[in-house]
PDB file of N, CA and C in Angstrom:
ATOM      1  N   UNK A   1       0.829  -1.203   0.000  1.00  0.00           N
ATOM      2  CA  UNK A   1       0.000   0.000   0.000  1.00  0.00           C
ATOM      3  C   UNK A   1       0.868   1.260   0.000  1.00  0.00           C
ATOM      4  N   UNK A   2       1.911   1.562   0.793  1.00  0.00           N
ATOM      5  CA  UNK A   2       3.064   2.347   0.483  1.00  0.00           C
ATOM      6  C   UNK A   2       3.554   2.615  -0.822  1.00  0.00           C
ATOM      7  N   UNK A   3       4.004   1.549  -1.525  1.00  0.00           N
ATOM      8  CA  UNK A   3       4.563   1.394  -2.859  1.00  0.00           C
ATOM      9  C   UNK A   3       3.535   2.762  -3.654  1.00  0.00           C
ATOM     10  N   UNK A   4       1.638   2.026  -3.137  1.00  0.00           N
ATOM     11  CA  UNK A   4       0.575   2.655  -4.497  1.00  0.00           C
ATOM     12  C   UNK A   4       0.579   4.190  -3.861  1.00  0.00           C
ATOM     13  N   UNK A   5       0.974   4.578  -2.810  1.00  0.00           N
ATOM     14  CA  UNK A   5       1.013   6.346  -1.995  1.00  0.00           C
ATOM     15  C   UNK A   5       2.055   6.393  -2.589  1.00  0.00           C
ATOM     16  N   UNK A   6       3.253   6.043  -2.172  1.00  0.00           N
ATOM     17  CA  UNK A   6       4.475   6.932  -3.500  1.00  0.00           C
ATOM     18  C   UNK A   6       4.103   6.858  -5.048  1.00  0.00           C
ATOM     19  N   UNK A   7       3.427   5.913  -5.586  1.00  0.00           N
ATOM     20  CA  UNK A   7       3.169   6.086  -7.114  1.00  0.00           C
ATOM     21  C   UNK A   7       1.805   7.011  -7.289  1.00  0.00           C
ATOM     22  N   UNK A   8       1.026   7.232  -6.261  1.00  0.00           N
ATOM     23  CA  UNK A   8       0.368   8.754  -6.410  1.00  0.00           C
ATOM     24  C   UNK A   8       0.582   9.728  -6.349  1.00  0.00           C
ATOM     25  N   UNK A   9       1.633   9.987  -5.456  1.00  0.00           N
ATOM     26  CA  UNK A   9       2.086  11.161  -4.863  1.00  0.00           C
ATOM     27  C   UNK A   9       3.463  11.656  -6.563  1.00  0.00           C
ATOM     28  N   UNK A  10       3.918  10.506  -7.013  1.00  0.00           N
ATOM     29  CA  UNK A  10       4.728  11.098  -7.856  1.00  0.00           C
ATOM     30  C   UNK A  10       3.876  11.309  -9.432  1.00  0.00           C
ATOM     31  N   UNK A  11       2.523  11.151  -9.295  1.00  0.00           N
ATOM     32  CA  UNK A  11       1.261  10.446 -10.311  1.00  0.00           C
ATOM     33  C   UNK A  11       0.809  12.356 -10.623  1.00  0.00           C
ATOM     34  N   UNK A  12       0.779  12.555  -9.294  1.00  0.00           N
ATOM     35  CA  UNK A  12       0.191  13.957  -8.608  1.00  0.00           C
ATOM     36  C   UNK A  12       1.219  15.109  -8.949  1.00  0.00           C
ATOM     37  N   UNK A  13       2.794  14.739  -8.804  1.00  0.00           N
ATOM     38  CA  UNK A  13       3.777  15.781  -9.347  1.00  0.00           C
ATOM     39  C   UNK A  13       3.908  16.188 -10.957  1.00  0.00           C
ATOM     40  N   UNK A  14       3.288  14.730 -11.351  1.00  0.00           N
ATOM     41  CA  UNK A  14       3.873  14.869 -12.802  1.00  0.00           C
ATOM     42  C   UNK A  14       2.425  15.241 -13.693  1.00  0.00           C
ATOM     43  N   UNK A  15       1.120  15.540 -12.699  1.00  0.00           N
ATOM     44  CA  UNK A  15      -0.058  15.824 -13.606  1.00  0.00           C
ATOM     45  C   UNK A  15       0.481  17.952 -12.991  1.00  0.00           C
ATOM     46  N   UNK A  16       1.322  18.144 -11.998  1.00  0.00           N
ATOM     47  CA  UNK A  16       1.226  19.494 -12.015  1.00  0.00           C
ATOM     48  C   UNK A  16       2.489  20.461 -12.798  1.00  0.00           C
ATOM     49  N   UNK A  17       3.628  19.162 -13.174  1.00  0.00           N
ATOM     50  CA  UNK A  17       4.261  19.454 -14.540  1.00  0.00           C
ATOM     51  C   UNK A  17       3.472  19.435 -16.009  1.00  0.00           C
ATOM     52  N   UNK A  18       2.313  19.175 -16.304  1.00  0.00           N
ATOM     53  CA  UNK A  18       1.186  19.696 -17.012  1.00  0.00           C
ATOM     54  C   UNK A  18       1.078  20.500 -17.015  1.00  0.00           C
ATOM     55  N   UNK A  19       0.372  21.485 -15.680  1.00  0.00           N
ATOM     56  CA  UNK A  19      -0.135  22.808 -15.542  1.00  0.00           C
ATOM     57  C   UNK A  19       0.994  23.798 -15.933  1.00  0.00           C
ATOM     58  N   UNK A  20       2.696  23.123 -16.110  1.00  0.00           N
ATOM     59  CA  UNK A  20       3.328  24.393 -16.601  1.00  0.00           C
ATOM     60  C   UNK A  20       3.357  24.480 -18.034  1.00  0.00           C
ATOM     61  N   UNK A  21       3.365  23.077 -18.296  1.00  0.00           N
ATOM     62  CA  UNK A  21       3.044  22.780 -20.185  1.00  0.00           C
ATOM     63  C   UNK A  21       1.875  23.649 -20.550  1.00  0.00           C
ATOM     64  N   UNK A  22       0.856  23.425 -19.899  1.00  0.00           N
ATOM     65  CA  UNK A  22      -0.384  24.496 -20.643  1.00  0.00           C
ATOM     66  C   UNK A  22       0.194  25.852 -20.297  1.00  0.00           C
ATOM     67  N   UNK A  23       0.733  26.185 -19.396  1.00  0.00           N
ATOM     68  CA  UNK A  23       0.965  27.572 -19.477  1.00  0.00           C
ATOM     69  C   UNK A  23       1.858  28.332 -20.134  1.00  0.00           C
ATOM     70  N   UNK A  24       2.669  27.214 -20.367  1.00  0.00           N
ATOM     71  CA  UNK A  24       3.988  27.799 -21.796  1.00  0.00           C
ATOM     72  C   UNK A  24       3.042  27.892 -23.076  1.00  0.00           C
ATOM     73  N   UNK A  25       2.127  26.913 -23.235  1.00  0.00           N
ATOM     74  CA  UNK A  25       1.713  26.835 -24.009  1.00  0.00           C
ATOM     75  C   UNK A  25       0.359  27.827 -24.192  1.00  0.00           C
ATOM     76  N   UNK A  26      -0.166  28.312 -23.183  1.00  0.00           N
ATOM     77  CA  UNK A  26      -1.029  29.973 -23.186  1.00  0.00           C
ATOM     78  C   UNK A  26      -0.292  30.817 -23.769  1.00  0.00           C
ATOM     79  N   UNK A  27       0.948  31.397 -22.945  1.00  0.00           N
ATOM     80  CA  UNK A  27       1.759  32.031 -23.645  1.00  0.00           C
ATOM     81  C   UNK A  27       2.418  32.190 -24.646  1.00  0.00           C
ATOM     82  N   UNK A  28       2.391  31.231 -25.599  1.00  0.00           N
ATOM     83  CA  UNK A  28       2.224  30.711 -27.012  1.00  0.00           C
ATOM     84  C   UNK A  28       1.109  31.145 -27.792  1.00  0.00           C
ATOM     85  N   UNK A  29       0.043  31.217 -26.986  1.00  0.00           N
ATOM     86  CA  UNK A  29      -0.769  31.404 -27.520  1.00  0.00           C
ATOM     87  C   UNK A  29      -1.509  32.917 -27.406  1.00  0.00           C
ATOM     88  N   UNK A  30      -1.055  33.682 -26.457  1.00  0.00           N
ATOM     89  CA  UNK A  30      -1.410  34.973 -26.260  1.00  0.00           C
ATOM     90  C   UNK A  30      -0.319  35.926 -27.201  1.00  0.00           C
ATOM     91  N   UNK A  31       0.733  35.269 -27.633  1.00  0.00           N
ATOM     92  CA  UNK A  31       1.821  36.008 -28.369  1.00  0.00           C
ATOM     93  C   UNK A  31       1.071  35.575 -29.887  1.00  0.00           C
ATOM     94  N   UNK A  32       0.979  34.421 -30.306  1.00  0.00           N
ATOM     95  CA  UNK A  32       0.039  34.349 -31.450  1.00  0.00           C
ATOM     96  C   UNK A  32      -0.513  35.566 -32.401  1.00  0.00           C
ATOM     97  N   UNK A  33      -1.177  35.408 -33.399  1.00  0.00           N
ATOM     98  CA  UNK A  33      -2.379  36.194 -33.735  1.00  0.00           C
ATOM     99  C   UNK A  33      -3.555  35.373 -34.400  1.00  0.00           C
ATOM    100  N   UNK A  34      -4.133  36.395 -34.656  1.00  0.00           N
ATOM    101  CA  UNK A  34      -6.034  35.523 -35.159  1.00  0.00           C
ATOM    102  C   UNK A  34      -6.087  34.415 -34.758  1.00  0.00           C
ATOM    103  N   UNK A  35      -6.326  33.773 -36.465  1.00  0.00           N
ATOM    104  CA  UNK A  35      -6.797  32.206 -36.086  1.00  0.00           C
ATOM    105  C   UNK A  35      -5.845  31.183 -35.441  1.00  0.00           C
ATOM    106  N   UNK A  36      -4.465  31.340 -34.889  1.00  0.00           N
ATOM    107  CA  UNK A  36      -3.543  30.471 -34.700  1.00  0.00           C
ATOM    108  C   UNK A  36      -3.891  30.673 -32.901  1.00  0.00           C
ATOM    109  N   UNK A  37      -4.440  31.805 -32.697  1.00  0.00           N
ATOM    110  CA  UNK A  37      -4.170  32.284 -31.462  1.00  0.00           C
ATOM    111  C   UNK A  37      -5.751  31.421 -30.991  1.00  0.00           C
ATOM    112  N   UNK A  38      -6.909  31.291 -31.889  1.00  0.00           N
ATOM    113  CA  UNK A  38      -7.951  30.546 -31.207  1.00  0.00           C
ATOM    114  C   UNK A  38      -7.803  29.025 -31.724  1.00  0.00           C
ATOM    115  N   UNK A  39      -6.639  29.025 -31.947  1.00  0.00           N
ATOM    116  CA  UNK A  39      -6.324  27.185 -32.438  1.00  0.00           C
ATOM    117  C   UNK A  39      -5.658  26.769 -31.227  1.00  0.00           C
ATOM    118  N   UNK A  40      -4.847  27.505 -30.597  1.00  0.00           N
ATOM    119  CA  UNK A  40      -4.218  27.115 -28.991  1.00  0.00           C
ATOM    120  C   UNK A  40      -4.787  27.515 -28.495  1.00  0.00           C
ATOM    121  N   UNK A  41      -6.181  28.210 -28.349  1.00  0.00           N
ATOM    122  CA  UNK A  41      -7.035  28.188 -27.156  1.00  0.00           C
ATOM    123  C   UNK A  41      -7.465  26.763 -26.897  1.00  0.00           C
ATOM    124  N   UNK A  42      -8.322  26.458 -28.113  1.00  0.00           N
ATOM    125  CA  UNK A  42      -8.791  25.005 -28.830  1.00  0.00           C
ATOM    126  C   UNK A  42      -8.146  23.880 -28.065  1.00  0.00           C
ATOM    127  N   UNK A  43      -6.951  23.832 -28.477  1.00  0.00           N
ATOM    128  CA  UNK A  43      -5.772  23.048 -28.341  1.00  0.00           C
ATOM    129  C   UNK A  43      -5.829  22.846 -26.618  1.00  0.00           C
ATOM    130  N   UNK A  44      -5.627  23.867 -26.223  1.00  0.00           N
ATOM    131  CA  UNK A  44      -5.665  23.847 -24.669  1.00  0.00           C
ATOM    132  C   UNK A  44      -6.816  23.552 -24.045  1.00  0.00           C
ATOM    133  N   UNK A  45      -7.734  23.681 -24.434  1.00  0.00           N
ATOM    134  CA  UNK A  45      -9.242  23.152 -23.919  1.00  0.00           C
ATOM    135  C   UNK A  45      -9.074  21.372 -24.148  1.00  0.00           C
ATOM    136  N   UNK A  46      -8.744  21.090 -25.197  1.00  0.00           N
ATOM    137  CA  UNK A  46      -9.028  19.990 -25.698  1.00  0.00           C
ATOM    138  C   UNK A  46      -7.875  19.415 -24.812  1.00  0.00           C
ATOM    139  N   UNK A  47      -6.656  19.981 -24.134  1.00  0.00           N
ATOM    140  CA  UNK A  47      -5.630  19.490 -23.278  1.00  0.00           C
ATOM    141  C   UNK A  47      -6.548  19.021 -22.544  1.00  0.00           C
ATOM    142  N   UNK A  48      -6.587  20.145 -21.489  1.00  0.00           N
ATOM    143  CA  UNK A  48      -7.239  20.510 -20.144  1.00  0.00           C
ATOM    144  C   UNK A  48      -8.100  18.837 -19.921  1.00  0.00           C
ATOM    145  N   UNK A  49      -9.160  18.746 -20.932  1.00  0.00           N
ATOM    146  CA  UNK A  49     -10.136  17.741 -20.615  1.00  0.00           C
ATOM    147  C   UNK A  49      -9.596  16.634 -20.339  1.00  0.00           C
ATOM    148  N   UNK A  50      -8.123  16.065 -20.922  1.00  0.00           N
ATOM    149  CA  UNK A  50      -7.471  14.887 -21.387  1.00  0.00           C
ATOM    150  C   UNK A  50      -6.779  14.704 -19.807  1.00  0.00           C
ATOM    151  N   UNK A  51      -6.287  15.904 -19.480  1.00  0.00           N
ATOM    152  CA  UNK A  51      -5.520  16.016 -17.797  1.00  0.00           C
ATOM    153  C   UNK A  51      -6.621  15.553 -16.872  1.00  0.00           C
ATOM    154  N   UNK A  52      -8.153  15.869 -17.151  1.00  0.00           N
ATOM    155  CA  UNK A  52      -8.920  16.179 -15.746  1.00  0.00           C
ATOM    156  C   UNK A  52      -9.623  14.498 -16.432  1.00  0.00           C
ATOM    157  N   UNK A  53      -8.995  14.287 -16.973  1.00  0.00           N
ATOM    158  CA  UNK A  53      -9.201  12.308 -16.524  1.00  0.00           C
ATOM    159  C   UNK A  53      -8.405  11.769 -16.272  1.00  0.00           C
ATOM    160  N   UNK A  54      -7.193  12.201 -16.556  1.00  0.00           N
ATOM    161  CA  UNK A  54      -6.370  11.920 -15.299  1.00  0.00           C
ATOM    162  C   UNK A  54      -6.211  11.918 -14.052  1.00  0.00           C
ATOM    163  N   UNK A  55      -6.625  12.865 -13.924  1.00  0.00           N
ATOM    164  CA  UNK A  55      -6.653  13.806 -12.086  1.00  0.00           C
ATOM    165  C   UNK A  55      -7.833  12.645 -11.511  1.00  0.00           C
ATOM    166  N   UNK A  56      -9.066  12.560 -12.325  1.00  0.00           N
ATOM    167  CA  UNK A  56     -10.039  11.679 -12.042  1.00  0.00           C
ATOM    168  C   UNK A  56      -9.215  10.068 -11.561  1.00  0.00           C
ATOM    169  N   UNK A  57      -8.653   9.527 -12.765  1.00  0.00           N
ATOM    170  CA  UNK A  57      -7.927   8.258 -12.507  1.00  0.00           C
ATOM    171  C   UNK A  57      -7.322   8.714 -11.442  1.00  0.00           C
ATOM    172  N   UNK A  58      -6.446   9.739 -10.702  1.00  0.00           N
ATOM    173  CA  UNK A  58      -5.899   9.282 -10.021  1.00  0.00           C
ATOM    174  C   UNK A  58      -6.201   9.126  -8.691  1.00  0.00           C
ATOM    175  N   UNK A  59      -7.625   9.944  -8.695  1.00  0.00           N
ATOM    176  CA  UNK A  59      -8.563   9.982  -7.352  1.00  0.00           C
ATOM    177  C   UNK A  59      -9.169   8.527  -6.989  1.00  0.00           C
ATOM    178  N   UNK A  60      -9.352   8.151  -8.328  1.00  0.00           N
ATOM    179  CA  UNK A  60      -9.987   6.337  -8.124  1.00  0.00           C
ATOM    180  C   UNK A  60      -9.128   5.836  -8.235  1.00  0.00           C
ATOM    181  N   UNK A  61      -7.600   5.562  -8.188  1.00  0.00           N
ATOM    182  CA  UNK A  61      -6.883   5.279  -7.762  1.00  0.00           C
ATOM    183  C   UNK A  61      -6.284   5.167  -6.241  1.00  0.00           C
ATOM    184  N   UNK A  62      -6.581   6.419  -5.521  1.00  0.00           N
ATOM    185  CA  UNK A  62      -6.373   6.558  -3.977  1.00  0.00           C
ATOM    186  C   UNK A  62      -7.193   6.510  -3.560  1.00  0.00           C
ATOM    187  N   UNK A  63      -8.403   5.553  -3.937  1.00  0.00           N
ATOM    188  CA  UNK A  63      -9.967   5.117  -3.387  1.00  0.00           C
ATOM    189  C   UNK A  63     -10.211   4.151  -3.767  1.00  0.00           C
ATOM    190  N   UNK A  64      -9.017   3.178  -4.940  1.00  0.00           N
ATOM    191  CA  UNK A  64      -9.175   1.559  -4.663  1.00  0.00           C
ATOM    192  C   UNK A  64      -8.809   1.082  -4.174  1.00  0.00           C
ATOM    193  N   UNK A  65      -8.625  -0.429  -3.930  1.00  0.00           N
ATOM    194  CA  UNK A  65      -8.232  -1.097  -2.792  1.00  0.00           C
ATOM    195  C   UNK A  65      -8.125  -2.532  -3.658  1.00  0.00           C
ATOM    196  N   UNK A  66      -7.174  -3.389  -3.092  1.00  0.00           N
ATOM    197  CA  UNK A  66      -7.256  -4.685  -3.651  1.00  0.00           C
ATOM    198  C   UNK A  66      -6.573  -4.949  -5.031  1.00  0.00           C
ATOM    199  N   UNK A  67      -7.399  -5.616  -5.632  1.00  0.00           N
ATOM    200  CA  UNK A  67      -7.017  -5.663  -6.928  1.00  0.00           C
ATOM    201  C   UNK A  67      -7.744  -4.767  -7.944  1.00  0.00           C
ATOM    202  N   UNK A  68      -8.814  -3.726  -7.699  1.00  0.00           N
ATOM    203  CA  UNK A  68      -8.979  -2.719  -8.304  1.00  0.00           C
ATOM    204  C   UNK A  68      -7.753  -1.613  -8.601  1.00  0.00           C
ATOM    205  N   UNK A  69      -6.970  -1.674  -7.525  1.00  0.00           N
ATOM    206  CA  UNK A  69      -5.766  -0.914  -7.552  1.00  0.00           C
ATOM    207  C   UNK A  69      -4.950  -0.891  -9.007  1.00  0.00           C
ATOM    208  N   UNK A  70      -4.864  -1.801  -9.326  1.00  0.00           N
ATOM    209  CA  UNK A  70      -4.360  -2.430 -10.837  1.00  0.00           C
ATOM    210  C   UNK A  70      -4.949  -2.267 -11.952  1.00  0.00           C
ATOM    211  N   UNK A  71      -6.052  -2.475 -11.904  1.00  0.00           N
ATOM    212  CA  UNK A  71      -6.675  -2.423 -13.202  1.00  0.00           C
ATOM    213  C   UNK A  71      -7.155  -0.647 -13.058  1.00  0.00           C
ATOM    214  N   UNK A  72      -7.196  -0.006 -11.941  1.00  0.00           N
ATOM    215  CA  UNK A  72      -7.283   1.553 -12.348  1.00  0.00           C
ATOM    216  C   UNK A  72      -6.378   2.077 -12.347  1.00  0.00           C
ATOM    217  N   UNK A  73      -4.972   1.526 -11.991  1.00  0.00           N
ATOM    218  CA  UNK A  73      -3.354   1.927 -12.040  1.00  0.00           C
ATOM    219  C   UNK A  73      -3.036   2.155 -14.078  1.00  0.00           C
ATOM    220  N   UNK A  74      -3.784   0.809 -14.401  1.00  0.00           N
ATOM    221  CA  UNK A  74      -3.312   1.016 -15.497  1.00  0.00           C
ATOM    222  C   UNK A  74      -4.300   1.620 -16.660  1.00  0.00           C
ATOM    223  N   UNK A  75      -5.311   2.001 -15.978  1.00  0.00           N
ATOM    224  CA  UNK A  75      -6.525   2.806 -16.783  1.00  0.00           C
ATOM    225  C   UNK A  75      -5.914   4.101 -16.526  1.00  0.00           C
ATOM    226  N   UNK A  76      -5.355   4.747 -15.799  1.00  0.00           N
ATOM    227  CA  UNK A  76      -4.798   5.684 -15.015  1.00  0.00           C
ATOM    228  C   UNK A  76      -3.379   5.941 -16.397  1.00  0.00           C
ATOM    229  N   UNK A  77      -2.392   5.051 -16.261  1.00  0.00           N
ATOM    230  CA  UNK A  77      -1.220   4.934 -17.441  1.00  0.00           C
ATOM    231  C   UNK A  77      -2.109   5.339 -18.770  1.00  0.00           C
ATOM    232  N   UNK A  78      -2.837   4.971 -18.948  1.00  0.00           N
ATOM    233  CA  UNK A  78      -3.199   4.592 -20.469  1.00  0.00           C
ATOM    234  C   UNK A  78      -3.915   6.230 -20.314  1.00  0.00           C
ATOM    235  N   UNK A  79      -4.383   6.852 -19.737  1.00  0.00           N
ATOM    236  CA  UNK A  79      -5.042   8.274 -19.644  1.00  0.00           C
ATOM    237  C   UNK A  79      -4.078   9.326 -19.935  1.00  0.00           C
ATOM    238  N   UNK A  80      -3.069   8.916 -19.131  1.00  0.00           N
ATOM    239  CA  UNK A  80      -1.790   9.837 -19.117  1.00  0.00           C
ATOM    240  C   UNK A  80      -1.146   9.275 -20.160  1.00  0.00           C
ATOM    241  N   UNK A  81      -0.940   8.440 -20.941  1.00  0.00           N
ATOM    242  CA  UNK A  81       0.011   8.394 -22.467  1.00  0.00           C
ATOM    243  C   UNK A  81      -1.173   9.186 -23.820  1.00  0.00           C
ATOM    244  N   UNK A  82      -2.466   8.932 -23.406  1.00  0.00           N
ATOM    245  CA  UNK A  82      -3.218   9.647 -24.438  1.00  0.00           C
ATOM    246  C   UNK A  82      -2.897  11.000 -24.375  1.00  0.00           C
ATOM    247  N   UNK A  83      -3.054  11.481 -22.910  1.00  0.00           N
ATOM    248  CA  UNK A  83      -2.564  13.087 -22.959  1.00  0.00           C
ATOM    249  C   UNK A  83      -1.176  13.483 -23.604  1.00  0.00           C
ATOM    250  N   UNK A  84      -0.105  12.768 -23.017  1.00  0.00           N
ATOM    251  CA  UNK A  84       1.014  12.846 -23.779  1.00  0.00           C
ATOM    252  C   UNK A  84       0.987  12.519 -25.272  1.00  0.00           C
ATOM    253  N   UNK A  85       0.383  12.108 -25.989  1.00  0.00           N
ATOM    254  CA  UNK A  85       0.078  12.102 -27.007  1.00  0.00           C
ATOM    255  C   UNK A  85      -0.305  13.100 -27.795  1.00  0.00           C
ATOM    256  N   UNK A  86      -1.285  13.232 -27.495  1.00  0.00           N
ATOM    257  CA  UNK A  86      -2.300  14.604 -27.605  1.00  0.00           C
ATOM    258  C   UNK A  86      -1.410  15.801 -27.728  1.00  0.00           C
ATOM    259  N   UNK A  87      -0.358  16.256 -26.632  1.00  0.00           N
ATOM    260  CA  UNK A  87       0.125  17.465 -26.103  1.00  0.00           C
ATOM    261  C   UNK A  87       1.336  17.142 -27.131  1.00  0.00           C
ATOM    262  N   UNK A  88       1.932  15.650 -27.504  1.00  0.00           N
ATOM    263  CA  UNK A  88       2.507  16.313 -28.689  1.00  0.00           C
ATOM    264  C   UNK A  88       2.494  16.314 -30.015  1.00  0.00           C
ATOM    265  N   UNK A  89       0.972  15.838 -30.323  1.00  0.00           N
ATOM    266  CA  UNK A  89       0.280  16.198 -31.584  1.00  0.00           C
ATOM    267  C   UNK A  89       0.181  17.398 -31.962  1.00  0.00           C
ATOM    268  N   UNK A  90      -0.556  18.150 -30.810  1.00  0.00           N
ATOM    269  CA  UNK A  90      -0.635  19.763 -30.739  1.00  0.00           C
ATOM    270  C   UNK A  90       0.378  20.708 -30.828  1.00  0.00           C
ATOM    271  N   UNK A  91       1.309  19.956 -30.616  1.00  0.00           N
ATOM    272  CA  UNK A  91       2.573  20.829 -30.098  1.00  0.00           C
ATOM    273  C   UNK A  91       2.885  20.729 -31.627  1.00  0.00           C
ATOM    274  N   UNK A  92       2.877  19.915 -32.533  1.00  0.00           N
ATOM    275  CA  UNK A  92       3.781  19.433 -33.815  1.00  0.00           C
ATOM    276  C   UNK A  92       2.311  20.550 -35.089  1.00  0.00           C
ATOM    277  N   UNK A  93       1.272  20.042 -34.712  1.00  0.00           N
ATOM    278  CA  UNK A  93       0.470  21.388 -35.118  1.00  0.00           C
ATOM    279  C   UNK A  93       0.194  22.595 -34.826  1.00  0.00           C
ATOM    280  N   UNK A  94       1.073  23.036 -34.552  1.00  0.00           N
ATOM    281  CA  UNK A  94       1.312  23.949 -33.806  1.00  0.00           C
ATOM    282  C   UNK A  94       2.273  24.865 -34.302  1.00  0.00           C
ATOM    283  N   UNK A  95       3.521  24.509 -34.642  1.00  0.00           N
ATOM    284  CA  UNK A  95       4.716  24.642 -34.884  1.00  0.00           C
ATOM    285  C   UNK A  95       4.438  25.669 -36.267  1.00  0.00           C
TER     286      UNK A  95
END
């Protein structure tokens, strides 16, 4: 049970190294103009949603128990590689 509190707690650091990615990435987008500038709004909305199922996984994560622990550990992984995905799809359309 220790082991699954340190793999939240470092689950929890690395969803608030996100919050600086979107914000480099605001500022990307406030330097912008027109339509590029409401394509990283876009972009960042469409982040945002991908993070806050994460944040979700990781709450039902520190509220399973047993062998639920596992199978939402890795529903949890698979949330967070889509976002990483995502963030550098956007990032490459972006460019």
């Amino acid at each position: 049970m220790r082991d699954m509190q340190i793999y939240c707690d470092e689950m929890e650091a690395q969803i608030k190294e996100w919050d600086a990615k979107f914000e480099r990435l605001k500022v990307k987008g406030m330097l912008a103009e027109g339509d590029a500038q409401l394509e990283i709004t876009d972009e960042i909305d469409f982040l945002k949603t991908k993070k806050r199922a994460v944040e979700g996984k990781l709450q039902e994560l520190r509220e399973a128990t047993g062998q639920a622990c596992v199978l939402v550990k890795e529903e949890m992984q698979a949330a967070l590689e889509d976002l990483e995905t995502s963030f550098a799809n956007a990032l490459s359309r972006l460019k």
